[in-house]
Protein backbone atom coordinates (compact mmCIF):
# COMPACT_ATOMS: atom_id res chain seq x y z
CA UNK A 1 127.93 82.01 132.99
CA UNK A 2 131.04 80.94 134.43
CA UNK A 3 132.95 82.25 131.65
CA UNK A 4 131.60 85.50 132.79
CA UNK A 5 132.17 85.40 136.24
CA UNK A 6 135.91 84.65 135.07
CA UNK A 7 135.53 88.00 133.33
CA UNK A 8 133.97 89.95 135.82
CA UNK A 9 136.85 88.40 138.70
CA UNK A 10 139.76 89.08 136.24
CA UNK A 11 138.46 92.99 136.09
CA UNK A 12 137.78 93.42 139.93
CA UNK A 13 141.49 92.21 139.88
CA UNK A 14 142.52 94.64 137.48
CA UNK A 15 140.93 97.55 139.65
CA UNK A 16 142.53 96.42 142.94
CA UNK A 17 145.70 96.67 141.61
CA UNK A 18 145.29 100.21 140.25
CA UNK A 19 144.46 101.32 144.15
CA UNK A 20 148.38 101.02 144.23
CA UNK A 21 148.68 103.12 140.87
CA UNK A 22 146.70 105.71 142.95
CA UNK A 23 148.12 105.40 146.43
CA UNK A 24 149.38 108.42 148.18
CA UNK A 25 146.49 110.95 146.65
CA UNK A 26 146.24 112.87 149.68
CA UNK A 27 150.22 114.51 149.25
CA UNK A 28 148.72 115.85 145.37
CA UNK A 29 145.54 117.44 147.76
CA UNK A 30 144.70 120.20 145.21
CA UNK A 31 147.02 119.72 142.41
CA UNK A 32 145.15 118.07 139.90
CA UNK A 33 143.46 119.63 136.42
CA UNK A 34 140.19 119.26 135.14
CA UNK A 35 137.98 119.86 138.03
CA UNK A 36 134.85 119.93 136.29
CA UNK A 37 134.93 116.19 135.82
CA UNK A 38 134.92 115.59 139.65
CA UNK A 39 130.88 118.19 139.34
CA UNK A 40 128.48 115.41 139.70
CA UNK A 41 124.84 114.95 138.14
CA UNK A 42 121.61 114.08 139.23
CA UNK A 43 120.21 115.10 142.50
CA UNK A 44 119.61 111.33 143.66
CA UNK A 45 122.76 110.35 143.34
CA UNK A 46 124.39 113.45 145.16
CA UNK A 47 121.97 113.30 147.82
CA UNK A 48 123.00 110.17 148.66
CA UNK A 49 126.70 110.76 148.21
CA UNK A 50 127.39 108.91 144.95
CA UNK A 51 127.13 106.00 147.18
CA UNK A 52 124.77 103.70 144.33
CA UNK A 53 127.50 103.38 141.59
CA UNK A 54 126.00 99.65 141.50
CA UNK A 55 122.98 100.03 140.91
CA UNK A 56 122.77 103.64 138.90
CA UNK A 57 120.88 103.44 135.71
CA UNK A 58 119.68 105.64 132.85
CA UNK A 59 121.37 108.85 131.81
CA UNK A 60 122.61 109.49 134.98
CA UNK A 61 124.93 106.32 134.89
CA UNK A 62 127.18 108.25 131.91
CA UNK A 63 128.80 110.44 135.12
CA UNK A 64 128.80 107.48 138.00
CA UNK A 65 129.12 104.58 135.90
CA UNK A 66 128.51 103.67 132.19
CA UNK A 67 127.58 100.42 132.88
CA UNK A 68 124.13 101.12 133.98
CA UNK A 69 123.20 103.08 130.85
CA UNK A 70 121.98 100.17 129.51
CA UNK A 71 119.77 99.23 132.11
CA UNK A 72 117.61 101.88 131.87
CA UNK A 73 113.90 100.11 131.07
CA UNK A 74 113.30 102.88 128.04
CA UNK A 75 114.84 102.03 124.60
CA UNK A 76 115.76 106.12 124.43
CA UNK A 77 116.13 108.62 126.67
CA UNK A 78 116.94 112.23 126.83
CA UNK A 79 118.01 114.69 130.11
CA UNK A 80 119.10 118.23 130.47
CA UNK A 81 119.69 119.48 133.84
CA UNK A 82 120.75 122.97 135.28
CA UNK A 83 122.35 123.61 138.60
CA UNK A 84 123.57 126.44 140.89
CA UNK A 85 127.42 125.79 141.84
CA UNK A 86 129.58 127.88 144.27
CA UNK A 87 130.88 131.46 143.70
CA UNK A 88 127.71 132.19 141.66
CA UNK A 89 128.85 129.35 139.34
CA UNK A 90 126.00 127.14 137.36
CA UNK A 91 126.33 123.67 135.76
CA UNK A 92 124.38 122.34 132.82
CA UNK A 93 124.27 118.79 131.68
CA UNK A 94 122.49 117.68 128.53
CA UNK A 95 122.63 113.64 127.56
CA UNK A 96 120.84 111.59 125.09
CA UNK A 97 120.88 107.40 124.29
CA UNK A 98 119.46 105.21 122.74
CA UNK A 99 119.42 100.73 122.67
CA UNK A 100 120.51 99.19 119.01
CA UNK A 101 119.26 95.87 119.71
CA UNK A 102 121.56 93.57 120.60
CA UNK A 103 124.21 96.04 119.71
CA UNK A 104 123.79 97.89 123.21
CA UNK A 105 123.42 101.41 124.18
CA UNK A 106 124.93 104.71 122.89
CA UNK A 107 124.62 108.06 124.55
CA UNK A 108 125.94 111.57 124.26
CA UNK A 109 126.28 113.90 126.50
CA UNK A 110 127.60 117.30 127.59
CA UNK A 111 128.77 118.78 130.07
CA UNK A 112 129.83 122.87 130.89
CA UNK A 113 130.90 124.50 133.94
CA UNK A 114 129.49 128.40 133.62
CA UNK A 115 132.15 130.80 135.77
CA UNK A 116 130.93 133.57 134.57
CA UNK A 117 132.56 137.49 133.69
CA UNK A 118 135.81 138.08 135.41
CA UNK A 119 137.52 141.54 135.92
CA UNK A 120 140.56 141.14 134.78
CA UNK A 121 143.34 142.76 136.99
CA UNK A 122 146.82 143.37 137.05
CA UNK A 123 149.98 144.61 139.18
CA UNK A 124 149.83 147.89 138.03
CA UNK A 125 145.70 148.21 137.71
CA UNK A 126 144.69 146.02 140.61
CA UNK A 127 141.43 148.05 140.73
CA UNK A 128 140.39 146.51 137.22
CA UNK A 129 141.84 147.30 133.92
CA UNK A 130 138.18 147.55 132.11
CA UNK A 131 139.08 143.97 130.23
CA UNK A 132 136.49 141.27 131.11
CA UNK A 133 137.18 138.01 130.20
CA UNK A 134 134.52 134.60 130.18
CA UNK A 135 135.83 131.25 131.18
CA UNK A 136 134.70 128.54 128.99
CA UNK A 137 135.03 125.00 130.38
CA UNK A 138 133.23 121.82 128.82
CA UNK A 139 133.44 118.47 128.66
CA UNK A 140 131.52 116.25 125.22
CA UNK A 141 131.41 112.64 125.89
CA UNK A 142 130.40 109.63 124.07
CA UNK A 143 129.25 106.81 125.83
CA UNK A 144 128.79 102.48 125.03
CA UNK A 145 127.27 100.49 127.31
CA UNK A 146 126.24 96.89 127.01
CA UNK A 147 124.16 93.85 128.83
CA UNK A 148 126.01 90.95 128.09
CA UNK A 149 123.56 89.68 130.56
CA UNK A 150 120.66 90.28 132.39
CA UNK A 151 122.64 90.32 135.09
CA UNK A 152 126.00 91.86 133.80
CA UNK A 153 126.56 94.72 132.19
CA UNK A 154 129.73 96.80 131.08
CA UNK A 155 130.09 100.57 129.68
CA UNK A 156 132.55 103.19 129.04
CA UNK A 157 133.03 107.03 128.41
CA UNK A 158 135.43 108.80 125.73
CA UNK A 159 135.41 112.66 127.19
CA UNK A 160 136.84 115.59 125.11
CA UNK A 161 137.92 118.01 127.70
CA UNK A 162 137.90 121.56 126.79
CA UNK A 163 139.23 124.70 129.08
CA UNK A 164 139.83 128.19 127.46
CA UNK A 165 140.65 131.14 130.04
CA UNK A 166 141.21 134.32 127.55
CA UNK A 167 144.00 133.60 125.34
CA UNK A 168 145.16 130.02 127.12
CA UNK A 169 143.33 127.33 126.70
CA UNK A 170 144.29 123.38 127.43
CA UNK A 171 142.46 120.47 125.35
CA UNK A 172 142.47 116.88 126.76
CA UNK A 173 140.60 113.41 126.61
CA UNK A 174 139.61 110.86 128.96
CA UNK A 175 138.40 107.54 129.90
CA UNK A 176 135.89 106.00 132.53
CA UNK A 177 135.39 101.96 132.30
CA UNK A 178 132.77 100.41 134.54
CA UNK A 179 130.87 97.25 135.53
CA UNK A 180 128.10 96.18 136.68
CA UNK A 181 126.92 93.03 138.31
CA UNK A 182 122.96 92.50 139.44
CA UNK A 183 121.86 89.78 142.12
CA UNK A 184 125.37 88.83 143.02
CA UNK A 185 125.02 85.46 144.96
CA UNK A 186 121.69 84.75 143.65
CA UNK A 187 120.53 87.39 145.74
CA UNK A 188 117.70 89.56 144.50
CA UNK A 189 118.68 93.11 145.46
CA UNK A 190 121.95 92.78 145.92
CA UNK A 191 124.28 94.59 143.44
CA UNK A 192 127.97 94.87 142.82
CA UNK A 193 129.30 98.10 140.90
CA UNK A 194 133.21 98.76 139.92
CA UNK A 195 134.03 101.76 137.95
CA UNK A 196 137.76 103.45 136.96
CA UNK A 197 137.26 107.45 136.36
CA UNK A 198 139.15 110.23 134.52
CA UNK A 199 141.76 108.34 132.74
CA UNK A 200 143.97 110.51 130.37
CA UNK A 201 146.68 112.82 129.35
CA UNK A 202 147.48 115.32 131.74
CA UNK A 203 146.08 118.31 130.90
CA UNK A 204 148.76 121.16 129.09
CA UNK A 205 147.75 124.48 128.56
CA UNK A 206 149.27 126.44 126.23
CA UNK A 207 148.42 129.88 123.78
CA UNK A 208 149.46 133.69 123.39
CA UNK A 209 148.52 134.82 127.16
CA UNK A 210 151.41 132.94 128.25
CA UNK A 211 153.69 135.48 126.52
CA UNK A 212 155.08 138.58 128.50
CA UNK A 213 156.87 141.45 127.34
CA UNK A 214 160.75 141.41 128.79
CA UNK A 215 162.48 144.19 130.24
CA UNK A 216 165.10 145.64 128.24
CA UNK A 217 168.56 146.37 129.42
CA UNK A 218 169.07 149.06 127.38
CA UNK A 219 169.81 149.99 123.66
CA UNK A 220 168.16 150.46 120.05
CA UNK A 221 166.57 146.59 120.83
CA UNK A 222 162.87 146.12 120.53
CA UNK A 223 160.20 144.50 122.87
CA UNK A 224 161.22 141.02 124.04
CA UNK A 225 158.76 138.94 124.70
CA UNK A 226 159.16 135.59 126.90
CA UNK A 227 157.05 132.87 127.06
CA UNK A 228 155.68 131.48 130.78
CA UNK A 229 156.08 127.42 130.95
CA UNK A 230 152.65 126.33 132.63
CA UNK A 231 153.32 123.22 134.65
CA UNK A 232 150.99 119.94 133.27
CA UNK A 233 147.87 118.90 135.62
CA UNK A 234 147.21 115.21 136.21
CA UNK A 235 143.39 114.47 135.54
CA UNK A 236 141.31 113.84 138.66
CA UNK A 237 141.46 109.65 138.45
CA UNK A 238 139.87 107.41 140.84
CA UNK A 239 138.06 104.25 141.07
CA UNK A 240 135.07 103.86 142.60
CA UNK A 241 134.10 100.01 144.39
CA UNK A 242 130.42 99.73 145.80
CA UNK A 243 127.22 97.38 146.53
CA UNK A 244 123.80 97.98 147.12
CA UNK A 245 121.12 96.06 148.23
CA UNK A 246 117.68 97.13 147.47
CA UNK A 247 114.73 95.64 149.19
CA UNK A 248 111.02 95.62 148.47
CA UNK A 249 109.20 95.74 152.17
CA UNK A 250 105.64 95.70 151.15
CA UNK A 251 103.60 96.96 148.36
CA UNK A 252 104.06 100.30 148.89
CA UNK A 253 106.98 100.77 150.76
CA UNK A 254 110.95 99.91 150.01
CA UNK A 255 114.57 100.76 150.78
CA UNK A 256 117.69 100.56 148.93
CA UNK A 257 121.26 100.72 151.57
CA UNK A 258 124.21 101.97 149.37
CA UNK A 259 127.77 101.72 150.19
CA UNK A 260 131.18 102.12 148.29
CA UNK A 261 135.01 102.91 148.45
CA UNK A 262 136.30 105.62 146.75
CA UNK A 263 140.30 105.40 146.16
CA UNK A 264 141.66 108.73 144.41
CA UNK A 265 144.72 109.72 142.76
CA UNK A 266 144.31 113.72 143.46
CA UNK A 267 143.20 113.80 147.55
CA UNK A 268 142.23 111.42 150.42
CA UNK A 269 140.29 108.31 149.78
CA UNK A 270 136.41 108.06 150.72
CA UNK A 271 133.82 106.37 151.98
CA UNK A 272 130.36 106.51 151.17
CA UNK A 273 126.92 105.19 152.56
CA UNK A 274 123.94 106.01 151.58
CA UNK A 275 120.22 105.53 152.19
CA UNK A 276 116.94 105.49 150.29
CA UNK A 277 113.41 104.95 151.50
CA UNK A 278 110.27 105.15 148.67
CA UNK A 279 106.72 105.00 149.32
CA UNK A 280 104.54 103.88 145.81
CA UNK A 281 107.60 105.48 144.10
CA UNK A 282 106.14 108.67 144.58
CA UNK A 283 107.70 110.08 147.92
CA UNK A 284 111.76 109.58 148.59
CA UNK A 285 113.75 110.30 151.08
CA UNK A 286 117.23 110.34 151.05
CA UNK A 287 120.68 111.19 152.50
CA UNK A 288 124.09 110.08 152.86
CA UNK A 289 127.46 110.02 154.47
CA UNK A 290 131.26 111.12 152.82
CA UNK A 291 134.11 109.87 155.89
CA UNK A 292 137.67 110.16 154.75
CA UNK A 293 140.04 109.09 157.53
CA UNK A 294 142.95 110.38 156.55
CA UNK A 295 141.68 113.41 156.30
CA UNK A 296 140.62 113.42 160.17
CA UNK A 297 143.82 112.26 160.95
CA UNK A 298 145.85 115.05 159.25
């Protein structure tokens, strides 16, 4: 075990010195690419503000933190989910897994981000030009996760990012690495969670609709057609810190307290608290809190 712990102290090392690597996120406030990593999934965990990366298991876990894939208590799983976005946007999220033994846990999973028909208009026809166009944005991710433990357990994502607007499009891949740590100090409940987001290539996008016709200057010359340089888009990273302590009251009744830091590369840096109170596992309610500082301040 205290191998492990060596492990486990050498990694939460690792991640605080990436919080320099992603200092100063609030001057790139709106710059970065990608967005539809940053959608999350599953209404307990949004309800409560992302808030239980340390104790999230299942499916669910792929998006907050791979590490708790493998603590879900069934051998295989499967979830598809569908949600309303903004702007008449939806979201749908389909995963699978399944436990090899000893081996650990492997999932799949996909993820889209439905905008939906868009007029296309122009300078000269801003009233339409009749052309509708479909943005198609996805995001196909394979997923290990692993108990080396029954108290320690470590996962990771490998995300093909796809984005196609009419005749552009931009392909790029990613990387999330988490941890997860149950009981920390001997103390039943009390979880420790550490997870590093969205690492990868900057997104590029590139294809014929960045070619425009030039204007000639006169002459027997044909059409000249230049090509627009699109400026590269740095994925959304962050890392995500966070504990939880989750506490049985009485037979029917318990409570779970979430809390974590959020430190991004791409805007200000968050924190998170959430709350949970069950009766027989049946009833739930929930809620949580988002407070960025530096935000307030500015």
């Amino acid at each position: 075990m205290s191998h492990l712990k060596r492990v486990i102290f050498t990694i939460l090392i690792l991640c605080f010195s990436l919080f320099e690597t992603f200092g100063g996120g609030q001057n790139r406030a709106g710059t970065s690419g990608a967005p539809e990593l940053r959608i999350p999934v599953g209404a307990r965990y949004f309800a409560m503000v992302g808030s239980p990366i340390a104790s999230v298991s299942g499916l669910e876990a792929i998006y907050w933190n791979p590490a708790g894939v493998d603590f879900s208590p069934n051998s295989a799983n499967a979830l598809f989910s569908y949600r309303s976005y903004i702007a008449d946007m939806n979201v749908n999220f389909a995963a699978v897994s399944g436990r090899l033994g000893d081996f650990g846990s492997i999932g799949l999973s996909f993820r889209s981000l439905n905008i939906g028909e868009i007029n296309v208009t122009t300078l000269d026809q801003p009233d339409g030009t009749g052309q509708i166009i479909n943005p198609s944005y996805f995001i196909l991710g394979l997923t290990y996760s692993k108990k080396l433990t029954d108290r320690v357990s470590i996962g990771g994502n490998f995300n093909l990012i796809s984005e196609t607007i009419d005749k552009v499009s931009a392909t790029g891949f990613s990387f999330d690495f988490g941890v997860q740590y149950k009981n920390l100090f001997d103390l039943n409940g009390f979880d420790l969670g550490v997870v590093v987001k969205n690492l990868g290539s900057p997104m590029q996008y590139d294809g014929n609709g960045l070619y425009v016709e030039g204007q000639s200057t006169g002459g027997d010359r044909g059409p000249t057609y230049l090509k627009v340089d699109a400026a590269s888009a740095e994925l959304p990273s962050e890392i995500v810190m966070g504990l939880t302590y989750q506490r049985q009251l009485d037979a029917d009744n318990s409570i779970s307290l979430s809390t974590s830091f959020q430190n991004n590369n791409y805007t200000y840096d968050d924190y998170k608290i959430g709350l949970e109170y069950s009766f027989k596992n049946i009833l739930y309610v929930r809620g949580g809190y988002l407070y960025s500082p530096q935000a307030t301040e500015d």
